[in-house]
N, C-alpha and C. Protein backbone atom coordinates (compact mmCIF):
# COMPACT_ATOMS: atom_id res chain seq x y z
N UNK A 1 -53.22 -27.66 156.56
CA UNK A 1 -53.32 -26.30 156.08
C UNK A 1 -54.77 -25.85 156.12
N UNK A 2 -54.92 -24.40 156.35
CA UNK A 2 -56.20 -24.36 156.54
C UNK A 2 -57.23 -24.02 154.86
N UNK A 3 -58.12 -23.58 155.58
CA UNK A 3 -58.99 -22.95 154.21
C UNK A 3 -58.63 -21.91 153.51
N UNK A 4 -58.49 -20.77 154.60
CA UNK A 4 -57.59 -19.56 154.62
C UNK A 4 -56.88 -19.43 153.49
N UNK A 5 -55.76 -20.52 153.52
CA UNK A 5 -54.36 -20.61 153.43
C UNK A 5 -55.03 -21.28 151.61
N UNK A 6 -55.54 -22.03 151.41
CA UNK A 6 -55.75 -22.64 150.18
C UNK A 6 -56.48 -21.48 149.09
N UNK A 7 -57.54 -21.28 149.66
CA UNK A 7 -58.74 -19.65 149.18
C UNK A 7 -57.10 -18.83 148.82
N UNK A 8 -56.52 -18.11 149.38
CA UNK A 8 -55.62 -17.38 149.29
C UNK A 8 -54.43 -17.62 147.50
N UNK A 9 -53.86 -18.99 148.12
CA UNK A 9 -53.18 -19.31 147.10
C UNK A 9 -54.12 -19.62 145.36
N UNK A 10 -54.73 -20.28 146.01
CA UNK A 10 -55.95 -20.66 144.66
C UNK A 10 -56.24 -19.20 143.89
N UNK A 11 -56.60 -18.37 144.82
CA UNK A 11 -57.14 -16.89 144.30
C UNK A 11 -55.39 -16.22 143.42
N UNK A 12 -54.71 -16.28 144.18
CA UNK A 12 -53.41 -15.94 143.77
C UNK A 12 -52.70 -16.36 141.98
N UNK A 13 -53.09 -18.08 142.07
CA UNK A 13 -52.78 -18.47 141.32
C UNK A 13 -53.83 -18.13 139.89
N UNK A 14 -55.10 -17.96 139.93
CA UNK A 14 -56.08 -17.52 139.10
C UNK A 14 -55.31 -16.02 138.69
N UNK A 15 -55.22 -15.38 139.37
CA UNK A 15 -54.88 -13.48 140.08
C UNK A 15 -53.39 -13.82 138.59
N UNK A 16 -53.02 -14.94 138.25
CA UNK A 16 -51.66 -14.69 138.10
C UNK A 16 -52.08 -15.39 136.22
N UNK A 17 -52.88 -16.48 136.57
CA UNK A 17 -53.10 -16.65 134.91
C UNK A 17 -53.60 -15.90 134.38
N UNK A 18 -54.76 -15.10 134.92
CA UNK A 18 -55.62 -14.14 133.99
C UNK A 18 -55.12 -12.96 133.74
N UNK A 19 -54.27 -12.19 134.17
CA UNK A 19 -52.90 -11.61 134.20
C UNK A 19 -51.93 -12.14 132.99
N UNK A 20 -51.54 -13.12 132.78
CA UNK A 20 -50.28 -13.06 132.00
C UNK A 20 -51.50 -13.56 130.25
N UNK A 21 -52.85 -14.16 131.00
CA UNK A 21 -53.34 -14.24 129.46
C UNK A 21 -54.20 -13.26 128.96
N UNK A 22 -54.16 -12.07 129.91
CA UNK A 22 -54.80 -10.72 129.51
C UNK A 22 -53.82 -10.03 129.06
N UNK A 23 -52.56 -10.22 129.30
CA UNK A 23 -51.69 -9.10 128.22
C UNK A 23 -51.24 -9.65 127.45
N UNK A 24 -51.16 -11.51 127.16
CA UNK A 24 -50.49 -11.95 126.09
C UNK A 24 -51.30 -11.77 124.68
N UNK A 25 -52.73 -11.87 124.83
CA UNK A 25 -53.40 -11.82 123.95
C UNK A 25 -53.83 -10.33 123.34
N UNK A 26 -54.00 -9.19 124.23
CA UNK A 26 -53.62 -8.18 123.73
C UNK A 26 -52.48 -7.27 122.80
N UNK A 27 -51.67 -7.75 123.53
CA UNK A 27 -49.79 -7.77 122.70
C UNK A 27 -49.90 -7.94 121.58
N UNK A 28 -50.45 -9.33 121.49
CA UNK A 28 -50.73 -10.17 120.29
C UNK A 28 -51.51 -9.14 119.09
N UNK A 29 -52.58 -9.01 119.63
CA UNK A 29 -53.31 -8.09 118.77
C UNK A 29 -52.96 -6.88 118.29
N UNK A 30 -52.56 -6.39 119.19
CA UNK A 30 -51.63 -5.05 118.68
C UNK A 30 -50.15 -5.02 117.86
N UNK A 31 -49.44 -6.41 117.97
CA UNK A 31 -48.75 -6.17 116.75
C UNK A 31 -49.25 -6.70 115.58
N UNK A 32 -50.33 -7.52 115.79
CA UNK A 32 -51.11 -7.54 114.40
C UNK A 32 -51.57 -6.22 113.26
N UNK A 33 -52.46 -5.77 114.74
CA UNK A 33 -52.80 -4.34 114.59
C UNK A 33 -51.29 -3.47 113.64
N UNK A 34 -50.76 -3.12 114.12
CA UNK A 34 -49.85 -2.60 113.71
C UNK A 34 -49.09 -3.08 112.25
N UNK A 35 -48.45 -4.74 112.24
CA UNK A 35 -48.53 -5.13 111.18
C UNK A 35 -49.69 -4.32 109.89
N UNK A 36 -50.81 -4.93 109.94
CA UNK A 36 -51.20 -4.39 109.07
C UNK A 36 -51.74 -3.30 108.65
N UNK A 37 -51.71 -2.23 109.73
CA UNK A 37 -51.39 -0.94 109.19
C UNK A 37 -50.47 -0.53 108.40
N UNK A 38 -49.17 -0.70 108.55
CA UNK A 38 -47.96 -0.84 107.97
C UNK A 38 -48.00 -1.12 106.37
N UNK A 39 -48.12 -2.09 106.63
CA UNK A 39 -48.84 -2.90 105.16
C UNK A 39 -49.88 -2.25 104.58
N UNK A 40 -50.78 -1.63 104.73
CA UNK A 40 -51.72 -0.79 104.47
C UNK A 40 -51.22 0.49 104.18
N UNK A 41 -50.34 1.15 104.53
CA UNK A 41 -49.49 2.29 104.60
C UNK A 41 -48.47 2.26 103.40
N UNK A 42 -47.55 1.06 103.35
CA UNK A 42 -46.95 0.76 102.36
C UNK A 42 -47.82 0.71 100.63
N UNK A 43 -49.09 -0.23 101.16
CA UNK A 43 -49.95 0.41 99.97
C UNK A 43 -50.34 1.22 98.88
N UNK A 44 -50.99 2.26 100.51
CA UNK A 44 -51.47 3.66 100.08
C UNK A 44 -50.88 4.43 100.78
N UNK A 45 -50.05 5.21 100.33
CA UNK A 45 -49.61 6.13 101.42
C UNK A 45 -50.36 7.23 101.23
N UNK A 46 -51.03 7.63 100.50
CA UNK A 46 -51.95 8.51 100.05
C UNK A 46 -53.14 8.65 101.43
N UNK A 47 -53.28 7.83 101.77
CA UNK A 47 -54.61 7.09 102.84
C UNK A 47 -53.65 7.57 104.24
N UNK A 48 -53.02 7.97 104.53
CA UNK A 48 -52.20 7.58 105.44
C UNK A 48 -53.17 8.36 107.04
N UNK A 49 -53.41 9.72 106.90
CA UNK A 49 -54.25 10.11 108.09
C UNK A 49 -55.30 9.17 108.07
N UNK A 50 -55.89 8.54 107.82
CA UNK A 50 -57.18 7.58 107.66
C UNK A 50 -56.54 6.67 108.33
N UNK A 51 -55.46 6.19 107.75
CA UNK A 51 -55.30 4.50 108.15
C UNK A 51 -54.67 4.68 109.94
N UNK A 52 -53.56 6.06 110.20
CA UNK A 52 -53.53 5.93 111.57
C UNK A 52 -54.33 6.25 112.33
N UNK A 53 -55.33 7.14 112.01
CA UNK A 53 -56.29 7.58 112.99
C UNK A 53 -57.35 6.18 113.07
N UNK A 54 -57.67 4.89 112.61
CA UNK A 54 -58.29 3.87 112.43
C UNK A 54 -57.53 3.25 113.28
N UNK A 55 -55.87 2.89 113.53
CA UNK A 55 -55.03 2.22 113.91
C UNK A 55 -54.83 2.83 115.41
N UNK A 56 -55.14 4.17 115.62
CA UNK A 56 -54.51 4.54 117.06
C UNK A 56 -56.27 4.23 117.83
N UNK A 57 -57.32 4.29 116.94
CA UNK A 57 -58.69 4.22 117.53
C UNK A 57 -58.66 2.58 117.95
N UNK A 58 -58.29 1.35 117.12
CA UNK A 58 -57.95 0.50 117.32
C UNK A 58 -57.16 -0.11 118.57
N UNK A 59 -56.43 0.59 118.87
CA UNK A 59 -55.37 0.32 119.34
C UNK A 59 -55.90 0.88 120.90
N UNK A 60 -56.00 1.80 121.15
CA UNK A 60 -56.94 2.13 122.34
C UNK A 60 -58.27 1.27 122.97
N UNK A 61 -58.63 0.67 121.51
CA UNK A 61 -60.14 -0.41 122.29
C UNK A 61 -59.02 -1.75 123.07
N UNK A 62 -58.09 -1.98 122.05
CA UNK A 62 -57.34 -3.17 122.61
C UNK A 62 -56.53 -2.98 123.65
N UNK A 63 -55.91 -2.22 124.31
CA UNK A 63 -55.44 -1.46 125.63
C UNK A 63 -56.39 -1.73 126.60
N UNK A 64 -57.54 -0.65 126.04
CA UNK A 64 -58.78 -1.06 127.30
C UNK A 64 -58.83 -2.70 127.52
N UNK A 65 -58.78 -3.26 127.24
CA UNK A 65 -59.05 -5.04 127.27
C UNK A 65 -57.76 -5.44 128.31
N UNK A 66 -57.00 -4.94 128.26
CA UNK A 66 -55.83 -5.12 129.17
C UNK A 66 -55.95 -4.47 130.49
N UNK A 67 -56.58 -3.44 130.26
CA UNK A 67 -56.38 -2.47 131.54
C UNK A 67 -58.07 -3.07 132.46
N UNK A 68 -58.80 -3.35 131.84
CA UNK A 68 -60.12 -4.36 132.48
C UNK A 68 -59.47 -5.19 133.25
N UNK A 69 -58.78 -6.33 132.38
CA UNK A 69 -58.30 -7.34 132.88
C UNK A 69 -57.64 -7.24 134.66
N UNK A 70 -56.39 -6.14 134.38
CA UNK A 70 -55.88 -5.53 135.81
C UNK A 70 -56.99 -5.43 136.53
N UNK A 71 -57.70 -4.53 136.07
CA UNK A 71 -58.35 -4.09 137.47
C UNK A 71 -59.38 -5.12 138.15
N UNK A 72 -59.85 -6.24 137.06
CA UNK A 72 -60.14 -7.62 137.73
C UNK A 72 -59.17 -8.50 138.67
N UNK A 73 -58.03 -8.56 138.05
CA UNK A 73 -57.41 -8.90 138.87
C UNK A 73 -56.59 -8.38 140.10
N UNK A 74 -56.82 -7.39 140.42
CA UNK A 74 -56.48 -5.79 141.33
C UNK A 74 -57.57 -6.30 141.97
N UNK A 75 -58.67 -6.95 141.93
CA UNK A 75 -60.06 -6.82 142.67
C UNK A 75 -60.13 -7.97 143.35
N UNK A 76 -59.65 -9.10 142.58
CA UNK A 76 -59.23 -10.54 143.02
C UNK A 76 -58.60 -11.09 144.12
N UNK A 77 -57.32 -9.85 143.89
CA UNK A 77 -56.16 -10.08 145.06
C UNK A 77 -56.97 -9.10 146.10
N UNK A 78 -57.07 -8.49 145.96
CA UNK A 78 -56.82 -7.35 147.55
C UNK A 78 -58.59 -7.33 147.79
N UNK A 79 -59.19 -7.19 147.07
CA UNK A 79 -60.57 -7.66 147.64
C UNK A 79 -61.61 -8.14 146.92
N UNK A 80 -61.49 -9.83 147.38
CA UNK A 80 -61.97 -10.83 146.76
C UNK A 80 -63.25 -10.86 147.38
N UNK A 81 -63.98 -10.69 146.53
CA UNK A 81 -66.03 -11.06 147.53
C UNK A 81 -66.45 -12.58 147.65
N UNK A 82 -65.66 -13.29 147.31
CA UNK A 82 -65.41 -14.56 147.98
C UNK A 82 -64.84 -14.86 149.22
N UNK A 83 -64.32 -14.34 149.54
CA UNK A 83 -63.64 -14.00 150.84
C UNK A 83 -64.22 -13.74 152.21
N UNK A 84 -65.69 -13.27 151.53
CA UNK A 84 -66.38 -13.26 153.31
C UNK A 84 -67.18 -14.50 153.46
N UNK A 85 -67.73 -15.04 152.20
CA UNK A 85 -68.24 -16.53 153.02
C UNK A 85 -67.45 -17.62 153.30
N UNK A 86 -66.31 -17.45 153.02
CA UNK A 86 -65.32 -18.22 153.70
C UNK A 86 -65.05 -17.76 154.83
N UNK A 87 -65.01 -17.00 155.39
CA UNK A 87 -64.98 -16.14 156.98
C UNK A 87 -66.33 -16.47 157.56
N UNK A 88 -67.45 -16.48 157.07
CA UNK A 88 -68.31 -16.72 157.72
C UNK A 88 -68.79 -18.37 158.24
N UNK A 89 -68.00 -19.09 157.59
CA UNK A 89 -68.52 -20.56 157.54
C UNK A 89 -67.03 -20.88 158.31
């Protein structure tokens, strides 16, 4: 098998962990997130514009962390800058 062929799969297989552990750990956080808003809500409901506008601001930084992740791995697969010194050698 060639180099090609290994670079490719290797990149693929990276392309595929950092992917499933960039949204597992986000997920994660966001039903935390959410959890304890809830709980916080149940509290005070008095607080309540405070606590969602904290929770949706929240919740948007942890999204972005997911949507990074893609576009690293969007960059990985289809154009890897590893990829030309393996062409060149």
């Amino acid at each position: 098998m060639s180099d090609m062929f290994w670079f490719t799969a290797l990149s693929t297989v990276a392309a595929m962990i950092g992917i499933a552990i960039g949204v597992l750990l986000p997920a994660y956080a966001m039903g935390r997130a959410i959890s304890s808003a809830l709980e916080a809500l149940a509290r005070q409901p008095e607080a309540e514009k405070s606590i969602l506008r904290t929770l949706f601001i929240g919740l948007a930084m942890i999204e972005s962390l997911a949507i990074y992740v893609l576009v690293i791995t969007l960059i990985v697969l289809f154009r890897n800058p590893l990829l030309e010194y393996l062409l060149k050698s």
